[in-house]
N, C-alpha and C. Protein backbone atom coordinates (compact mmCIF):
# COMPACT_ATOMS: atom_id res chain seq x y z
N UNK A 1 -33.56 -59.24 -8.30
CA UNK A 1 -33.86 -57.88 -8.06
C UNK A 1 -32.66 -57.02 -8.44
N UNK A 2 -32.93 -56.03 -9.06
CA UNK A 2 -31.84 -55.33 -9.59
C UNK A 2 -32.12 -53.87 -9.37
N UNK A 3 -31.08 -53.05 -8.71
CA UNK A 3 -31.52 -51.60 -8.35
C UNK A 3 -30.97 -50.76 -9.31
N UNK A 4 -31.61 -49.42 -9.43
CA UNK A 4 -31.47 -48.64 -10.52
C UNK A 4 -30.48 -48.07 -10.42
N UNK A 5 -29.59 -47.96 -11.43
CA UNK A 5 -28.69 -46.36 -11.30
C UNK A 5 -29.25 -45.24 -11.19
N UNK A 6 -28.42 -44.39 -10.35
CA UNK A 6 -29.49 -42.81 -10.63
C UNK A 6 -27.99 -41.75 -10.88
N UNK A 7 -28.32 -41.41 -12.35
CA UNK A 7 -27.10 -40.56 -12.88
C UNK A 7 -26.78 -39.89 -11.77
N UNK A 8 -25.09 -39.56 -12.28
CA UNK A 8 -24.11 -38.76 -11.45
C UNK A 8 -24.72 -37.16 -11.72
N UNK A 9 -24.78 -36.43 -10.37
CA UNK A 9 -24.68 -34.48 -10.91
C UNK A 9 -23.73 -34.40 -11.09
N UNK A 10 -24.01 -33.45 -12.06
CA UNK A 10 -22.30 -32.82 -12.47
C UNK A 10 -21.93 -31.55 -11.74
N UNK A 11 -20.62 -31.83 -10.56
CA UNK A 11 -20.50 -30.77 -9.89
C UNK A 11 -20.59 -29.56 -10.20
N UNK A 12 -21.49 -28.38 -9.22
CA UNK A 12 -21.20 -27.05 -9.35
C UNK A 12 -20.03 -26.29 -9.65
N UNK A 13 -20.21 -25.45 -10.49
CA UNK A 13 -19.29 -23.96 -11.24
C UNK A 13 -19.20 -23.25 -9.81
N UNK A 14 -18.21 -22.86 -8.93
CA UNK A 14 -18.46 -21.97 -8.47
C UNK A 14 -18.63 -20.33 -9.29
N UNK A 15 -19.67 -20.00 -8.76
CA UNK A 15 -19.65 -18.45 -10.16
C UNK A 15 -18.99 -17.20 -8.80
N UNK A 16 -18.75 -16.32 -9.52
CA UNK A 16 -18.34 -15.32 -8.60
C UNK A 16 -18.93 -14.29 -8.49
N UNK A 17 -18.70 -13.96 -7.28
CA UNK A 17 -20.07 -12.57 -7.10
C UNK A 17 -19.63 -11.49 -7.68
N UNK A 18 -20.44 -10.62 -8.34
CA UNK A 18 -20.15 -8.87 -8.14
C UNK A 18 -20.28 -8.11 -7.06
N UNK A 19 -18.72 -7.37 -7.54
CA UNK A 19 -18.99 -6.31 -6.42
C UNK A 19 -20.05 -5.86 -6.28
N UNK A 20 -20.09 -5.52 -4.81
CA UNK A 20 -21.52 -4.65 -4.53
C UNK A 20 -21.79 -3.02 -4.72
N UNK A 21 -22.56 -2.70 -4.84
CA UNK A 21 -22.80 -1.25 -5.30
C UNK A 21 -22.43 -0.47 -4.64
N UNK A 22 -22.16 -0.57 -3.23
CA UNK A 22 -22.20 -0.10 -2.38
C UNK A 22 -20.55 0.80 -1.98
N UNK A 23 -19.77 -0.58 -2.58
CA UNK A 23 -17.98 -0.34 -2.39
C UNK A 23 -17.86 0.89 -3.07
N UNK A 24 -17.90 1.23 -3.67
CA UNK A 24 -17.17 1.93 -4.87
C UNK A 24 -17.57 3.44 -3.67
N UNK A 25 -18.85 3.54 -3.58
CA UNK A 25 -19.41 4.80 -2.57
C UNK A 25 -18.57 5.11 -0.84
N UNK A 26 -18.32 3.72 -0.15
CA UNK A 26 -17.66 3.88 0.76
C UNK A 26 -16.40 3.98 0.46
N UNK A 27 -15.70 4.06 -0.67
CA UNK A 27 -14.06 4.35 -0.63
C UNK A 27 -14.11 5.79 -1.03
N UNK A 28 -15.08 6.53 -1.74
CA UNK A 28 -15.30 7.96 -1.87
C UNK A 28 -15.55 8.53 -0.68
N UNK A 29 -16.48 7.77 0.35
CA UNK A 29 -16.67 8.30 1.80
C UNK A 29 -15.46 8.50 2.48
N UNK A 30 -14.80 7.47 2.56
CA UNK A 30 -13.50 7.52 3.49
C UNK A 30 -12.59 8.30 3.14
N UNK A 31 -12.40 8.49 1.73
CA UNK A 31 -11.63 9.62 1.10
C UNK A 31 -11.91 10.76 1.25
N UNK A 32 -13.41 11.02 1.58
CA UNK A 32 -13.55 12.93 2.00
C UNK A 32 -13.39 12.97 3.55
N UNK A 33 -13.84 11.81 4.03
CA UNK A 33 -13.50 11.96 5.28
C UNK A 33 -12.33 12.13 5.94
N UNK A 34 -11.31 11.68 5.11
CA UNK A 34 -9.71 11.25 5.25
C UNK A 34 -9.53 12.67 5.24
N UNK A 35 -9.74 13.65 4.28
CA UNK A 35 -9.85 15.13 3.67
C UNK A 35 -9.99 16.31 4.50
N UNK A 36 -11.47 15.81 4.88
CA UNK A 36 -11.67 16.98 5.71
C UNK A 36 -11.42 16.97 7.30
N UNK A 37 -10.97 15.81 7.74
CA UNK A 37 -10.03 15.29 9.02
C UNK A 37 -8.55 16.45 9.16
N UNK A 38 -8.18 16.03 7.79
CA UNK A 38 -6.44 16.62 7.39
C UNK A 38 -7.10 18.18 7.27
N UNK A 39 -8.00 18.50 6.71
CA UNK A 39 -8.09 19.72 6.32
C UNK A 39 -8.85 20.31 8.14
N UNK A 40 -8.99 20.14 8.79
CA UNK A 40 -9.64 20.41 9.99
C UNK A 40 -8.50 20.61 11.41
N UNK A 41 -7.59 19.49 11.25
CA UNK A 41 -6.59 19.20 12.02
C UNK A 41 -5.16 20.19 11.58
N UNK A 42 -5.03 20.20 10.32
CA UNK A 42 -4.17 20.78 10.00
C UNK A 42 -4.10 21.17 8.13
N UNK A 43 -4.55 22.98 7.97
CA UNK A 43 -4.65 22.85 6.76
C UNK A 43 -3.68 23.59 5.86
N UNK A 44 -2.67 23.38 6.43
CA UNK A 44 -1.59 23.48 5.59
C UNK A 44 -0.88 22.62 5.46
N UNK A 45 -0.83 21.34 6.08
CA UNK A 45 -0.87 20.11 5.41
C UNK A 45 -1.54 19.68 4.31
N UNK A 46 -2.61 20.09 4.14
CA UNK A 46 -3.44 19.40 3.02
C UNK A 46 -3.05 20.29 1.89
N UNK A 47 -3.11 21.44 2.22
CA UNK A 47 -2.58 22.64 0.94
C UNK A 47 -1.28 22.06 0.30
N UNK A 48 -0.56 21.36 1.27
CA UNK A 48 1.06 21.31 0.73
C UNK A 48 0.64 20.01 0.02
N UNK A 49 0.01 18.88 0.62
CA UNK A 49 -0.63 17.47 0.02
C UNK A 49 -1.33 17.90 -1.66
N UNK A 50 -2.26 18.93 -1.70
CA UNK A 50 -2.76 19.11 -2.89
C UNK A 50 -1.54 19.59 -4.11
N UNK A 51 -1.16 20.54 -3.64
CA UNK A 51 0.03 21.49 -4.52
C UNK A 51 1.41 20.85 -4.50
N UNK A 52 1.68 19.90 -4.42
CA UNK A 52 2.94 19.35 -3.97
C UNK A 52 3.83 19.32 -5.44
N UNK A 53 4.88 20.03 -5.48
CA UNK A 53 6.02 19.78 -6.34
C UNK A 53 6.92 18.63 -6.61
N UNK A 54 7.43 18.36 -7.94
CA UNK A 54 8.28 17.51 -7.93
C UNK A 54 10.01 18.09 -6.89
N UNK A 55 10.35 17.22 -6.49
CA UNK A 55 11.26 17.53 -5.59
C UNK A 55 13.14 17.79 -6.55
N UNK A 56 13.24 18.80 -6.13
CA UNK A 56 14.51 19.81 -6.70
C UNK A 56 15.37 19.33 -6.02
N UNK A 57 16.88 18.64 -6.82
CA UNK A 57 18.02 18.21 -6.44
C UNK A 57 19.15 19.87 -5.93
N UNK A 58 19.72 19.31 -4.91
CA UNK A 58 20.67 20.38 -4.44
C UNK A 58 21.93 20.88 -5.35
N UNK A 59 22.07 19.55 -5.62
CA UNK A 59 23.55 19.73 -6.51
C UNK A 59 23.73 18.23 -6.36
N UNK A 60 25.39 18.01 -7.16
CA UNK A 60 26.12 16.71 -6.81
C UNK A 60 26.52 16.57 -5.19
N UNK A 61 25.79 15.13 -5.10
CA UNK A 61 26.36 14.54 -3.74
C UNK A 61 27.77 13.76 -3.69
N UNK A 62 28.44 13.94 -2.53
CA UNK A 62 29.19 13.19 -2.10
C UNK A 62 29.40 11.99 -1.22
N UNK A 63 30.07 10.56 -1.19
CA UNK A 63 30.21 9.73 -0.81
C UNK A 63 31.40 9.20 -0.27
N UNK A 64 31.04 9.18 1.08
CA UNK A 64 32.68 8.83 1.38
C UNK A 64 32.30 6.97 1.69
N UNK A 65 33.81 6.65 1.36
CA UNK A 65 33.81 4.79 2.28
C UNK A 65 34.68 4.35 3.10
N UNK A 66 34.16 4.26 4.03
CA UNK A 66 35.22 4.02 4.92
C UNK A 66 35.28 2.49 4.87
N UNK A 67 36.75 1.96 4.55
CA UNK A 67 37.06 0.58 4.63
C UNK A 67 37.79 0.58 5.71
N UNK A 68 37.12 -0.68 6.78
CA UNK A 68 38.30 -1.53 8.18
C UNK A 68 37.81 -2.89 7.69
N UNK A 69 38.94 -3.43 7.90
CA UNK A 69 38.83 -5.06 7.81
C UNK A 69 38.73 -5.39 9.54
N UNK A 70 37.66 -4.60 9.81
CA UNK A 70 37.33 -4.88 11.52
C UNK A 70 36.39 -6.22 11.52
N UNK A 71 36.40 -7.13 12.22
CA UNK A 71 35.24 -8.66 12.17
C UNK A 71 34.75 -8.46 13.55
N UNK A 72 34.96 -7.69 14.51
CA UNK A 72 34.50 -7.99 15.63
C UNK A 72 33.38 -6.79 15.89
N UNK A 73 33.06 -6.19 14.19
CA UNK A 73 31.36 -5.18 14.91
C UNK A 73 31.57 -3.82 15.80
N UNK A 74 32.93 -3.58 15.96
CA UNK A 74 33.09 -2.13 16.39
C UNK A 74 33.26 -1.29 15.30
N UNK A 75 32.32 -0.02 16.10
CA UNK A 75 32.16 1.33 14.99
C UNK A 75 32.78 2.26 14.96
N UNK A 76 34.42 2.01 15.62
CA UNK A 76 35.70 3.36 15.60
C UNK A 76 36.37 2.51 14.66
N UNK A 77 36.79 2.81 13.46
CA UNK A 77 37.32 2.20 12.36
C UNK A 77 39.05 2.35 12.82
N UNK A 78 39.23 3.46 13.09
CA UNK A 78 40.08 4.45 13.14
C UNK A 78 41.21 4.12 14.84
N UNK A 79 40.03 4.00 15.70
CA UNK A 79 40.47 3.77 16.67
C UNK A 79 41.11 2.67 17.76
């Protein structure tokens, strides 16, 4: 008596899902909601959020360094 082989399956592809239709609509939701929260609570926050400038340097800064060859973690260099 001799029993049959019964071919190997050839393991599954996992396939990958598509996004759902749905995402793309709830990140637009949360974004007006985010909006009109800021714009409700405070709307000159959001005015300054919309219109916002690149930010204007004062002038040249200065740097001071203070060197102690202190090892024991106190913050009077000096003292």
């Amino acid at each position: 008596m001799t029993s049959k082989a019964q071919p190997r399956k050839k393991p599954s592809v996992a396939v990958a899902r598509p996004m759902p239709k749905w995402v793309p609509w709830a990140a637009l939701g949360l974004v007006v909601i985010t909006l009109v929260l800021l714009a409700a609570a405070i709307p000159a926050r959001l005015w300054a959020l919309l219109t916002a400038r690149p930010f204007k340097g004062e002038g040249t800064l200065s740097l001071t360094i203070l060197h102690t060859n202190d090892t024991w973690g106190y913050v009077y260099p000096c003292g």
